[in-house]
PDB file of N, CA and C in Angstrom:
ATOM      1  N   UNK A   1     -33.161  38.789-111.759  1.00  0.00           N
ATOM      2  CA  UNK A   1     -33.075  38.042-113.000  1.00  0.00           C
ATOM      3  C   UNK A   1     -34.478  37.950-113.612  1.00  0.00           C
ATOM      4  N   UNK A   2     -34.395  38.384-114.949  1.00  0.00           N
ATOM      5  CA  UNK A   2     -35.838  38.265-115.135  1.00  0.00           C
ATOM      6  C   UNK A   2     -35.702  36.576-116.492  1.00  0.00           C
ATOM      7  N   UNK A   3     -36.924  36.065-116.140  1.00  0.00           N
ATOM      8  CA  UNK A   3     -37.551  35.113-116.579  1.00  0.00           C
ATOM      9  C   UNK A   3     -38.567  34.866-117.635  1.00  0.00           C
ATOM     10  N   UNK A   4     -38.625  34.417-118.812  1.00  0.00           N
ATOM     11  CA  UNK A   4     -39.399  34.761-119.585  1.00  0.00           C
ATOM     12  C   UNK A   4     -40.324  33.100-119.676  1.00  0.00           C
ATOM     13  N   UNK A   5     -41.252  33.024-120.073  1.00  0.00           N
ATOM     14  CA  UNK A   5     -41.826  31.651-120.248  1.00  0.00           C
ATOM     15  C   UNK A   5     -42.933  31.454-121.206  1.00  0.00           C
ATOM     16  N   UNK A   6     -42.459  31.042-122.224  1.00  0.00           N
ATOM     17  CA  UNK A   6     -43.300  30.853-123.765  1.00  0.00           C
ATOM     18  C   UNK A   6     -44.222  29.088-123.586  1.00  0.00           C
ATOM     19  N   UNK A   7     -44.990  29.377-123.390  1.00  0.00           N
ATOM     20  CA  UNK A   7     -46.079  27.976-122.765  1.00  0.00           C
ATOM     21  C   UNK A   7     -48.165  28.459-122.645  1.00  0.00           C
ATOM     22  N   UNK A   8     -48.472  27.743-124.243  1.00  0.00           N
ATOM     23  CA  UNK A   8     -49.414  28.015-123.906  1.00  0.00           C
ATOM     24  C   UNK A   8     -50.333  27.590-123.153  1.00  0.00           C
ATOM     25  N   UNK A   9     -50.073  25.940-122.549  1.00  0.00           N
ATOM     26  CA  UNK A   9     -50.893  25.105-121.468  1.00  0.00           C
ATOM     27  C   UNK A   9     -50.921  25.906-120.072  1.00  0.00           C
ATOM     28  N   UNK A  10     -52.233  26.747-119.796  1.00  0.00           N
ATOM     29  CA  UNK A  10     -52.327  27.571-118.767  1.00  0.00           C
ATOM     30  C   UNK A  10     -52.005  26.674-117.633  1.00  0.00           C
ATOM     31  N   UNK A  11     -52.305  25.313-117.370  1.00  0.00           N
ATOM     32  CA  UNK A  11     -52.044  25.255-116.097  1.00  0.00           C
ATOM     33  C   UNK A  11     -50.439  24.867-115.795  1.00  0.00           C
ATOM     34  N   UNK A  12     -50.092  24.447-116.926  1.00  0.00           N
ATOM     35  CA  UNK A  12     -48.231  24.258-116.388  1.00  0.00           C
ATOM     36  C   UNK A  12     -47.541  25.313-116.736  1.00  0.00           C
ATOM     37  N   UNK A  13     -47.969  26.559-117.294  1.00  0.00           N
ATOM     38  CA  UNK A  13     -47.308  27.718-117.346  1.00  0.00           C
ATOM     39  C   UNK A  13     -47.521  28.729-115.839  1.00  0.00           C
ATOM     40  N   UNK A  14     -48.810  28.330-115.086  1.00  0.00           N
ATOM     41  CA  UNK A  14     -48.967  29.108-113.983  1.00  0.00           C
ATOM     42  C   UNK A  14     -48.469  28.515-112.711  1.00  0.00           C
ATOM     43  N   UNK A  15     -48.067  27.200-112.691  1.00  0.00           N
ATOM     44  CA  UNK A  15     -47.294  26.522-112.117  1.00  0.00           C
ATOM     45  C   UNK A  15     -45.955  26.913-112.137  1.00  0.00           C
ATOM     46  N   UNK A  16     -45.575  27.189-113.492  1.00  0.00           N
ATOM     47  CA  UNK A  16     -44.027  27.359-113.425  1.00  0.00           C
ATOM     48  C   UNK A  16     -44.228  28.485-113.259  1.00  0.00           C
ATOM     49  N   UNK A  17     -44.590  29.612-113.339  1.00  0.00           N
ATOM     50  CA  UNK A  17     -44.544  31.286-113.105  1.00  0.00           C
ATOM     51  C   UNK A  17     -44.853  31.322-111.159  1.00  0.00           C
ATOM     52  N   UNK A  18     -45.811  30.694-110.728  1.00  0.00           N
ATOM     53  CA  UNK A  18     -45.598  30.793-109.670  1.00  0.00           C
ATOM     54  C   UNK A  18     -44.362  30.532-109.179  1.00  0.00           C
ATOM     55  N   UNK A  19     -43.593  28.905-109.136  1.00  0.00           N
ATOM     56  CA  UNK A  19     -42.651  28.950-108.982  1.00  0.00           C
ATOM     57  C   UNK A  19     -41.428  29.946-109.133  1.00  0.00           C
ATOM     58  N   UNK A  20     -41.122  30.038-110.059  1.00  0.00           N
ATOM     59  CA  UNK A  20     -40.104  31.232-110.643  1.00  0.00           C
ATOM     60  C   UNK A  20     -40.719  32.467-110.013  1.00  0.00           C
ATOM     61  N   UNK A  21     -41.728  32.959-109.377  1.00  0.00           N
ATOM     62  CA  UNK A  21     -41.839  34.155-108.482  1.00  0.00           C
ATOM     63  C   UNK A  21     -41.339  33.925-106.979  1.00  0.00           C
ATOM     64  N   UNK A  22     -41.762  32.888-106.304  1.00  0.00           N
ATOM     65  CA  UNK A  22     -41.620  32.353-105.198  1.00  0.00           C
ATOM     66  C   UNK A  22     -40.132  32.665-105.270  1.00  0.00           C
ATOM     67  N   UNK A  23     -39.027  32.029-105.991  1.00  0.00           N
ATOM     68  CA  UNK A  23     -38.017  31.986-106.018  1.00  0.00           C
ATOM     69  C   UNK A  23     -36.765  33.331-106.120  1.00  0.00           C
ATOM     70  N   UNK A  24     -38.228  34.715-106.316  1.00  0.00           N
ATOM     71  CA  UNK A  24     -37.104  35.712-106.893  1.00  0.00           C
ATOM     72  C   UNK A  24     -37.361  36.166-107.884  1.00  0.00           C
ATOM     73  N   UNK A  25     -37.737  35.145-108.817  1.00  0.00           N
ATOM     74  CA  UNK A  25     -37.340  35.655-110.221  1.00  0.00           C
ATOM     75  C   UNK A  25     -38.430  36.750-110.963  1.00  0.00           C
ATOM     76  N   UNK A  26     -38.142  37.766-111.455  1.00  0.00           N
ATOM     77  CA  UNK A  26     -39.023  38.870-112.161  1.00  0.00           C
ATOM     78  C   UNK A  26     -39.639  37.687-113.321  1.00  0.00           C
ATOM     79  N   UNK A  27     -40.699  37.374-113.236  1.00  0.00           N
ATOM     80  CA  UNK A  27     -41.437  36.798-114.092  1.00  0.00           C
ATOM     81  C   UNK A  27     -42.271  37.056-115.258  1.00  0.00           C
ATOM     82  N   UNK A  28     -42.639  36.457-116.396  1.00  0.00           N
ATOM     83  CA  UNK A  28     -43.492  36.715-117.813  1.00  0.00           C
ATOM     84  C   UNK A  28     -44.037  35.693-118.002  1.00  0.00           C
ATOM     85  N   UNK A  29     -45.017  35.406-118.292  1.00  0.00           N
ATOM     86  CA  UNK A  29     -45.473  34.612-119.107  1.00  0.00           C
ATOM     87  C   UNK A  29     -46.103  34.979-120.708  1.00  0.00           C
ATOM     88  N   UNK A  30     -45.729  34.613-121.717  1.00  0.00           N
ATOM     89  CA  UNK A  30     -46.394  34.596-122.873  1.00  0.00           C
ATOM     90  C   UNK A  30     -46.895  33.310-123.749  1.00  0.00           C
ATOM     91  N   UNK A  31     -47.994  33.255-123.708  1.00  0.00           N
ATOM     92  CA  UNK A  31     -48.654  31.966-124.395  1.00  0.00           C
ATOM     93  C   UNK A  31     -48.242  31.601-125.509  1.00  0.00           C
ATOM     94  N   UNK A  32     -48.775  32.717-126.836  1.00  0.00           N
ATOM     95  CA  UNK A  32     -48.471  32.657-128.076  1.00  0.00           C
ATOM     96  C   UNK A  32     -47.598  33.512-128.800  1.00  0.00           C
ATOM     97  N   UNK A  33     -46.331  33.146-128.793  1.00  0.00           N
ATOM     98  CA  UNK A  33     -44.996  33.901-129.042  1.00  0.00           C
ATOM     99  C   UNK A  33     -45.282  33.948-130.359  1.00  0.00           C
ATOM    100  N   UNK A  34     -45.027  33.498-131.666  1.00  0.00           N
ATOM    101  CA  UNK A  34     -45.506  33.393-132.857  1.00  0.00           C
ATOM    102  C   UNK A  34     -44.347  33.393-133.138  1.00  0.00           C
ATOM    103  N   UNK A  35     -42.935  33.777-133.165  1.00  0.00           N
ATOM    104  CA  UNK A  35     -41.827  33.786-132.977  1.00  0.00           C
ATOM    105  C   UNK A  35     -41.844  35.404-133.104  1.00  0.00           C
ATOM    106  N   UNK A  36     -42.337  36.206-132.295  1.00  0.00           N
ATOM    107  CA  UNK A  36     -42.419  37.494-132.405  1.00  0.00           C
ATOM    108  C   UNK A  36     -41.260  37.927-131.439  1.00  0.00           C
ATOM    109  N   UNK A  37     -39.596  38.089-132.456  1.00  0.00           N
ATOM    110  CA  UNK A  37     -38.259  37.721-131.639  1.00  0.00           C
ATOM    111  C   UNK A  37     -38.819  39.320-130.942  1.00  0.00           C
ATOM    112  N   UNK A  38     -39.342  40.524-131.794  1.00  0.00           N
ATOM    113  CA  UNK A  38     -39.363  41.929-131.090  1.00  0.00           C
ATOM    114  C   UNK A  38     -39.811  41.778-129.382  1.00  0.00           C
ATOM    115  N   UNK A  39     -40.108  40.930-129.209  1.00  0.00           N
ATOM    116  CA  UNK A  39     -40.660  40.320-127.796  1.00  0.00           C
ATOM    117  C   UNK A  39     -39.415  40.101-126.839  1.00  0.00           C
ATOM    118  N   UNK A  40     -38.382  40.032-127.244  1.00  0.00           N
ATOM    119  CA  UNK A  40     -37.479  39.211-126.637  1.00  0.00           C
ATOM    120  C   UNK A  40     -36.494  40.812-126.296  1.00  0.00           C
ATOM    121  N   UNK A  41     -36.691  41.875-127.332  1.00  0.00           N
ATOM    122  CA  UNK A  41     -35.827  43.228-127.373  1.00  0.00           C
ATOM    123  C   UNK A  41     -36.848  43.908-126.041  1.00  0.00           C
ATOM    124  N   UNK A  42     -38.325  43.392-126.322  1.00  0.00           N
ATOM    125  CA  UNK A  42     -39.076  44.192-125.079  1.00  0.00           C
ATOM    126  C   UNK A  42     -38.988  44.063-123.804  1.00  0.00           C
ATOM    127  N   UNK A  43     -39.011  42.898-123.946  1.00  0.00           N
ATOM    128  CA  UNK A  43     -38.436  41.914-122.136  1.00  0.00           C
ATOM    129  C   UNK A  43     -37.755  42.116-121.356  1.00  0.00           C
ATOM    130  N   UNK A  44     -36.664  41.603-122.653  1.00  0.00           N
ATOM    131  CA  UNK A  44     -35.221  41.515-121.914  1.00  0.00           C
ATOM    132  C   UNK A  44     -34.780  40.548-121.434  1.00  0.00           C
ATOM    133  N   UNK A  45     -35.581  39.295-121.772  1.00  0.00           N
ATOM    134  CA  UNK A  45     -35.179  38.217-120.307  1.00  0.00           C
ATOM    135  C   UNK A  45     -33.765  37.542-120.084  1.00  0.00           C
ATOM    136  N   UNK A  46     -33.486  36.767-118.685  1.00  0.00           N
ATOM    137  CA  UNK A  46     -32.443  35.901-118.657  1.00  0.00           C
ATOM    138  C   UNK A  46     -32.106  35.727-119.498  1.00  0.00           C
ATOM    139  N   UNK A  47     -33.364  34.441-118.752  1.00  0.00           N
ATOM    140  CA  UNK A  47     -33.819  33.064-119.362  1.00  0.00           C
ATOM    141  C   UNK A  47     -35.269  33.046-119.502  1.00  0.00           C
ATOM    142  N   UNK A  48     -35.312  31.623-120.839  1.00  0.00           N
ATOM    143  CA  UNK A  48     -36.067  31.653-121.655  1.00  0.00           C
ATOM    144  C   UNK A  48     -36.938  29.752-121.211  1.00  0.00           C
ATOM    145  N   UNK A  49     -37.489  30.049-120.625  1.00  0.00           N
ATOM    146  CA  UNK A  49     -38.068  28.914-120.638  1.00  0.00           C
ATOM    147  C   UNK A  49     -39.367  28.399-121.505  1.00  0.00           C
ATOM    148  N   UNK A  50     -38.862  27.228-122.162  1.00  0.00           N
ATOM    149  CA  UNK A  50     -40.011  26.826-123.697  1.00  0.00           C
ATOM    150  C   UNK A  50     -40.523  25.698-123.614  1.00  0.00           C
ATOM    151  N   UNK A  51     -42.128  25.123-123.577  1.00  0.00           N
ATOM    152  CA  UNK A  51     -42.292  24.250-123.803  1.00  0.00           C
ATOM    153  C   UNK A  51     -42.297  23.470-124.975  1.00  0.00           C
ATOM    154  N   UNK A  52     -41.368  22.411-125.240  1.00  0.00           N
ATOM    155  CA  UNK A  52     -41.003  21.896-126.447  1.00  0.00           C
ATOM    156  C   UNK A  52     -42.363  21.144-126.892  1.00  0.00           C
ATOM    157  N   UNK A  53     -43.017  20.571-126.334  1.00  0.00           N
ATOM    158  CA  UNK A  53     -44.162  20.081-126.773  1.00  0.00           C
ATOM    159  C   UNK A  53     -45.440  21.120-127.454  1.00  0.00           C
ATOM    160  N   UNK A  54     -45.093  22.506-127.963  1.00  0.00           N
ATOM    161  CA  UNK A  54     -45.677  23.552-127.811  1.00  0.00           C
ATOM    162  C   UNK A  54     -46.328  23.640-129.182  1.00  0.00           C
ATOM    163  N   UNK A  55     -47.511  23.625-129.520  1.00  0.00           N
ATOM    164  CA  UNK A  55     -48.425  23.237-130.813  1.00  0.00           C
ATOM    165  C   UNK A  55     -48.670  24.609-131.294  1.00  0.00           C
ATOM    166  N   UNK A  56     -48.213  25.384-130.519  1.00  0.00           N
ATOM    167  CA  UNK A  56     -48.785  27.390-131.146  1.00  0.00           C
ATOM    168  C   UNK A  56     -47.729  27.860-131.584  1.00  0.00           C
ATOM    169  N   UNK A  57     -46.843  27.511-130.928  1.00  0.00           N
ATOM    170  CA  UNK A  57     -45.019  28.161-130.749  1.00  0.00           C
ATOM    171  C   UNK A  57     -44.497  27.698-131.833  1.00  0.00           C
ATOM    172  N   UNK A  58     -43.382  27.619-132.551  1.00  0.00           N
ATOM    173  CA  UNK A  58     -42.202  26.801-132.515  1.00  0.00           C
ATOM    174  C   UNK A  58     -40.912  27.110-132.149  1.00  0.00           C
ATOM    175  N   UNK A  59     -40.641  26.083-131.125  1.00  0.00           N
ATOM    176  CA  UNK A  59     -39.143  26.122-130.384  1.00  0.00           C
ATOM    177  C   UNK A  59     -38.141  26.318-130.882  1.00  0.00           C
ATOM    178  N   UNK A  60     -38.380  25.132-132.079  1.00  0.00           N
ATOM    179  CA  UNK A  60     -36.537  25.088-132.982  1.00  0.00           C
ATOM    180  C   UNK A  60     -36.247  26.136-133.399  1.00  0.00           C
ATOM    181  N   UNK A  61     -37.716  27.414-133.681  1.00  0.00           N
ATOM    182  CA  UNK A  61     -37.165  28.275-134.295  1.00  0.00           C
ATOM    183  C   UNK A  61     -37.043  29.826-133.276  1.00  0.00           C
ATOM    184  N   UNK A  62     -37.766  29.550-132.340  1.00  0.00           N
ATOM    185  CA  UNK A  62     -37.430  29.789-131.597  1.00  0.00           C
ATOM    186  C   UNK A  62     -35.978  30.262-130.321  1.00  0.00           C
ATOM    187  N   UNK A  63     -35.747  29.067-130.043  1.00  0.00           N
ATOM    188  CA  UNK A  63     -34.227  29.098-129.540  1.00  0.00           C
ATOM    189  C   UNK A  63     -33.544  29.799-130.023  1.00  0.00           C
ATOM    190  N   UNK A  64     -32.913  29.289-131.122  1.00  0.00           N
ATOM    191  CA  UNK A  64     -31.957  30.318-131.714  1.00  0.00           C
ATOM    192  C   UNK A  64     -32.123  31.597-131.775  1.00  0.00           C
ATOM    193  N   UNK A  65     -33.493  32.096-131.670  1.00  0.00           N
ATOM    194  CA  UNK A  65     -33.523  33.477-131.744  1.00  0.00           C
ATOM    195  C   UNK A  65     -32.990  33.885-130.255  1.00  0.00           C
ATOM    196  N   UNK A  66     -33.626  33.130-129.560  1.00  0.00           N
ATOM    197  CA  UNK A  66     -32.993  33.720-128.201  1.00  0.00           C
ATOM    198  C   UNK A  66     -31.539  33.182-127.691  1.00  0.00           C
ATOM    199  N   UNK A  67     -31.179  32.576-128.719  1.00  0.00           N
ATOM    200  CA  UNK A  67     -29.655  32.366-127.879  1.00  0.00           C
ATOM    201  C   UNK A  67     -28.938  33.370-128.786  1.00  0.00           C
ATOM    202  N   UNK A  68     -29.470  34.503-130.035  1.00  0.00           N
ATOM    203  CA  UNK A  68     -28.423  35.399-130.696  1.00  0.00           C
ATOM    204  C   UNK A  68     -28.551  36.408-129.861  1.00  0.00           C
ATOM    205  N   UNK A  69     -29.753  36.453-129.090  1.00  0.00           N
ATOM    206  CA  UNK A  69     -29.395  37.642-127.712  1.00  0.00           C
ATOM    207  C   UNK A  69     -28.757  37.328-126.785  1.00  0.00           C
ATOM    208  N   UNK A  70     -28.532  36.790-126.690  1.00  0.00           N
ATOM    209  CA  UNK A  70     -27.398  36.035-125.197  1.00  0.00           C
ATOM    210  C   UNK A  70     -28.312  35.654-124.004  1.00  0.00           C
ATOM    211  N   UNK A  71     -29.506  34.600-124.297  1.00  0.00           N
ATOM    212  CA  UNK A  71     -30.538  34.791-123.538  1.00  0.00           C
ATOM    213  C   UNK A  71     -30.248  33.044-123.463  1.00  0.00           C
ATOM    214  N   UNK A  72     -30.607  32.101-122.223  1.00  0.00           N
ATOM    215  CA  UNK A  72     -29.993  31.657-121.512  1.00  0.00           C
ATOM    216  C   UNK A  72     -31.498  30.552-121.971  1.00  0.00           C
ATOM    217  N   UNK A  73     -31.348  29.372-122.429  1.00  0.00           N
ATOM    218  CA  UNK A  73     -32.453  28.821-122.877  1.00  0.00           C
ATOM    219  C   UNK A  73     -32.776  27.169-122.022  1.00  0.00           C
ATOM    220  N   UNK A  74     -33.906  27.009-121.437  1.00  0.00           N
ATOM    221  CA  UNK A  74     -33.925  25.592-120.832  1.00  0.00           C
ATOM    222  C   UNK A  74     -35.172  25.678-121.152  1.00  0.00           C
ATOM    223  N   UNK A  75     -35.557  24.183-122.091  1.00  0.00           N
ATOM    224  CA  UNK A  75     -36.906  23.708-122.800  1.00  0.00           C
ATOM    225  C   UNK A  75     -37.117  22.575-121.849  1.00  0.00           C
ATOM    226  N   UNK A  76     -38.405  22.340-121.745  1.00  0.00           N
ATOM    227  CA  UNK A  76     -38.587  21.360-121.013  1.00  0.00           C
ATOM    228  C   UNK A  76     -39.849  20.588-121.927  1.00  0.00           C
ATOM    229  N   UNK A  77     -40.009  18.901-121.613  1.00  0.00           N
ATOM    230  CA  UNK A  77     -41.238  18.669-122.268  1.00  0.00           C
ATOM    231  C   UNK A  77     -41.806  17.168-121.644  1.00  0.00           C
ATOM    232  N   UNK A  78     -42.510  16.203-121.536  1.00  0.00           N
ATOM    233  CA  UNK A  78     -42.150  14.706-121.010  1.00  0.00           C
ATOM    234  C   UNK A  78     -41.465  13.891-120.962  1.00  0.00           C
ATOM    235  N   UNK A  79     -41.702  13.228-120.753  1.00  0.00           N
ATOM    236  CA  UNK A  79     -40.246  11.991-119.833  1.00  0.00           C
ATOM    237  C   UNK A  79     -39.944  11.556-121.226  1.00  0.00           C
ATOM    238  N   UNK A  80     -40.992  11.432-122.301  1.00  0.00           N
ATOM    239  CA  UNK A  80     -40.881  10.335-123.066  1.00  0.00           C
ATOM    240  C   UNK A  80     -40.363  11.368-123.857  1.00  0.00           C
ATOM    241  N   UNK A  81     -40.524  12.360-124.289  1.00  0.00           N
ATOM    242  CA  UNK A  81     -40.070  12.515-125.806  1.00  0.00           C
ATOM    243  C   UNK A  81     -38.671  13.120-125.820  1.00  0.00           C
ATOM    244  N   UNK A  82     -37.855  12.139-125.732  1.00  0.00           N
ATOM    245  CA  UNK A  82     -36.639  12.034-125.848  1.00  0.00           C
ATOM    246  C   UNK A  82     -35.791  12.765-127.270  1.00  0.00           C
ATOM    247  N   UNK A  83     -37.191  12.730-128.542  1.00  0.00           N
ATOM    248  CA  UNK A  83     -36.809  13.420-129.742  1.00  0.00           C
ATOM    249  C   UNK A  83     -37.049  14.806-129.940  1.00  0.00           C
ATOM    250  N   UNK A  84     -37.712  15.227-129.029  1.00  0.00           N
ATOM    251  CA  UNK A  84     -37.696  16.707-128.974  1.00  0.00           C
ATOM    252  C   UNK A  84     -36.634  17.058-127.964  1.00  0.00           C
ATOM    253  N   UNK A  85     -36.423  16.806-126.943  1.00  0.00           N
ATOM    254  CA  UNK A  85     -35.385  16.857-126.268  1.00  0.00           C
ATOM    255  C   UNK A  85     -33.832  17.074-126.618  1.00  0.00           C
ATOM    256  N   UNK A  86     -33.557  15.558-127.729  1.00  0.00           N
ATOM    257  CA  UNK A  86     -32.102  15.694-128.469  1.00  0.00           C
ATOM    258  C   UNK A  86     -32.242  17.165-129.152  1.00  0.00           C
ATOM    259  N   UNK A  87     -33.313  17.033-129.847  1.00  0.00           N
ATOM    260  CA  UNK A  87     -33.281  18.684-131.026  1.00  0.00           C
ATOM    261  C   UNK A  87     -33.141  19.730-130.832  1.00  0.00           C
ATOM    262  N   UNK A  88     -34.047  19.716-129.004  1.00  0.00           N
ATOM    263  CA  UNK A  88     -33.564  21.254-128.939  1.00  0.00           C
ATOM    264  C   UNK A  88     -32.181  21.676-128.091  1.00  0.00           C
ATOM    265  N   UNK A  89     -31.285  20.334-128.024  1.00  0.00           N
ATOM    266  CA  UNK A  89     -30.183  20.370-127.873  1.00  0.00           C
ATOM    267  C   UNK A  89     -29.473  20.728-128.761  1.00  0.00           C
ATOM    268  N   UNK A  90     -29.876  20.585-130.152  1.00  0.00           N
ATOM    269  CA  UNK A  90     -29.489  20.170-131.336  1.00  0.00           C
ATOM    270  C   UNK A  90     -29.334  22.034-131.924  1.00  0.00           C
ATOM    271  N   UNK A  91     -30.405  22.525-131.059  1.00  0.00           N
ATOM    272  CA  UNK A  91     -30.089  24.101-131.956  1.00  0.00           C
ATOM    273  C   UNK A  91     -30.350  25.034-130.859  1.00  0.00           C
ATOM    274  N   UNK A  92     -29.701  24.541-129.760  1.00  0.00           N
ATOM    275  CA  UNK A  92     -28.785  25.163-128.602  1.00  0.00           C
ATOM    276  C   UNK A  92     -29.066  25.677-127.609  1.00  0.00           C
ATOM    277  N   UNK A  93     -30.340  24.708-127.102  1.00  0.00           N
ATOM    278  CA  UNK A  93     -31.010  25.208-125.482  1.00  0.00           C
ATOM    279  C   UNK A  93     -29.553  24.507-124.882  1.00  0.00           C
ATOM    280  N   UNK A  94     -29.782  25.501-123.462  1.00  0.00           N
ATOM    281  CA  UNK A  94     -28.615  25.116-122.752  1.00  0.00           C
ATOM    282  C   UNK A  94     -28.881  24.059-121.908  1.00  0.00           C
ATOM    283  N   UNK A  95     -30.114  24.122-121.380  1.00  0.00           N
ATOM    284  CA  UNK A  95     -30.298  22.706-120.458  1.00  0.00           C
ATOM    285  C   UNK A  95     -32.056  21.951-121.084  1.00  0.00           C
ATOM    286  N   UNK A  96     -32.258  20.936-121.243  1.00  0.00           N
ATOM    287  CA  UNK A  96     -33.475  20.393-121.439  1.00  0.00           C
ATOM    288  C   UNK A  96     -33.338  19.324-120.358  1.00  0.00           C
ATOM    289  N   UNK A  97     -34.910  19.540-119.497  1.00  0.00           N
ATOM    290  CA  UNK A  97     -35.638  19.059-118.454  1.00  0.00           C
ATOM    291  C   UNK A  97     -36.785  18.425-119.036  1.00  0.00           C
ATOM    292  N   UNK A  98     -37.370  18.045-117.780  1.00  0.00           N
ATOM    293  CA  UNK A  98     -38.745  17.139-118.160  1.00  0.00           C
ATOM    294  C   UNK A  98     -39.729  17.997-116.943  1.00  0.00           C
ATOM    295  N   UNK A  99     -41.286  17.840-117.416  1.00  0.00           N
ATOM    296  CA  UNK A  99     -42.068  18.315-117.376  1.00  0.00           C
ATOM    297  C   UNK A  99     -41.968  18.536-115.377  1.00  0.00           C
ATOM    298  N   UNK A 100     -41.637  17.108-115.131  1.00  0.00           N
ATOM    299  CA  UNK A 100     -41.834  17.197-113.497  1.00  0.00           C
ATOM    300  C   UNK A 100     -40.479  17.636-113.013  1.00  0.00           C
ATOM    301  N   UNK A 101     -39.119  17.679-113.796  1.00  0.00           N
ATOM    302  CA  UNK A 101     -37.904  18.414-113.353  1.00  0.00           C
ATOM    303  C   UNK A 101     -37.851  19.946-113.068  1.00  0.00           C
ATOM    304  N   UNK A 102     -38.875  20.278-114.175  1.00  0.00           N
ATOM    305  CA  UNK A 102     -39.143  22.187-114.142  1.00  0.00           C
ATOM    306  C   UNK A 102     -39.434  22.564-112.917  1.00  0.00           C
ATOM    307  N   UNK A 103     -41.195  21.598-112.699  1.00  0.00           N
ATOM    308  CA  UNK A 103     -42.048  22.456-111.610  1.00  0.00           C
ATOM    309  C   UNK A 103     -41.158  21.964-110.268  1.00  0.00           C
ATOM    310  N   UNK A 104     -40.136  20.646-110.131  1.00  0.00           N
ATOM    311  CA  UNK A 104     -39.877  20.156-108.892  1.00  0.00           C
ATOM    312  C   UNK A 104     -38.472  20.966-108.603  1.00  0.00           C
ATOM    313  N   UNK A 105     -37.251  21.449-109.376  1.00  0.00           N
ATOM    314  CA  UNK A 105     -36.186  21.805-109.448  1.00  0.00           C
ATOM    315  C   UNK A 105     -35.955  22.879-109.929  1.00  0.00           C
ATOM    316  N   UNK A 106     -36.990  23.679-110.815  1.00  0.00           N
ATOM    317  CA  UNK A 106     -36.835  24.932-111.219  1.00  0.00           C
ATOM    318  C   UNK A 106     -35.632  26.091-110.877  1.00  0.00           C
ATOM    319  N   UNK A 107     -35.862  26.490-109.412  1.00  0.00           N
ATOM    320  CA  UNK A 107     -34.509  27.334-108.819  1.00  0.00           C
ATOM    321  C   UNK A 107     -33.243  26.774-109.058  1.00  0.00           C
ATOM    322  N   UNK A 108     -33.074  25.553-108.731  1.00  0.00           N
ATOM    323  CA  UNK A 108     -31.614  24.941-109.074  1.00  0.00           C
ATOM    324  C   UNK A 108     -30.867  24.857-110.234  1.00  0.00           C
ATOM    325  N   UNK A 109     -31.995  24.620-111.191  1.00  0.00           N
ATOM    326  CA  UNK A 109     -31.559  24.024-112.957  1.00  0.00           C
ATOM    327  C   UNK A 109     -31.295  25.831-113.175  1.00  0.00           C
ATOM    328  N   UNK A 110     -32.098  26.792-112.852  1.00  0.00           N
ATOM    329  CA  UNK A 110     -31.830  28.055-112.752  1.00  0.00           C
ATOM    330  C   UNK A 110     -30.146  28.358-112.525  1.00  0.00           C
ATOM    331  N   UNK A 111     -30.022  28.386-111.267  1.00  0.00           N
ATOM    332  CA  UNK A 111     -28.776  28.736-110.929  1.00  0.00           C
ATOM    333  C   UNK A 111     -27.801  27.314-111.433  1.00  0.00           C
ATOM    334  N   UNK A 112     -28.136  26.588-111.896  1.00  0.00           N
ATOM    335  CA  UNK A 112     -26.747  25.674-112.470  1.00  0.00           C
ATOM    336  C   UNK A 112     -26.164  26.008-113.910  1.00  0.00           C
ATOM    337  N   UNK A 113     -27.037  27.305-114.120  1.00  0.00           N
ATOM    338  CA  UNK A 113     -26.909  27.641-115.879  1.00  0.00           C
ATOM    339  C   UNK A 113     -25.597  28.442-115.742  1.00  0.00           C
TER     340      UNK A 113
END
């Protein structure tokens, strides 16, 4: 299964890429997606893991691009921001986590998709 991960905060993106290797998973990381969807035809990935708190990226517009590929979307962001969370429910990540659910549960929230 390959894994894609749009997160430009190096140290919780190399956290979660380690993880997601440990586990199996063919791994990517890309910092600054720009919403460059041709990225997503190069890949190939699953799943799409996004940090919603992401100041380079944008998610909302984001997602949707990857859910018209049939690409499998779980955003994650802090405990608190409950309003990014609803939204990117709102335009159709399949699961939204919190920052310490990713790095602690990663494989599971994986296979519960």
């Amino acid at each position: 299964m390959k894994v894609l991960i749009i997160d430009e905060n190096l140290m919780l993106n190399s956290k979660i890429s380690s993880i997601s290797k440990s586990a199996g998973y063919d791994t990517k990381i890309v910092a600054f997606f720009k919403e460059n969807f041709e990225k997503f035809d190069e890949i190939k990935p699953d799943i799409l893991l996004i940090n919603l708190e992401s100041r380079s990226n944008d998610p909302f517009k984001i997602i949707p691009g990857a859910k018209k590929r049939g690409i499998k979307v779980i955003g994650y962001c802090g405990h608190t921001r409950t309003d990014l969370a609803n939204k990117a429910k709102e335009v159709g990540a399949d699961f939204v986590a919190t920052n310490g659910m990713i790095v602690s549960q990663l494989p599971q929230i994986i296979e519960g998709l």
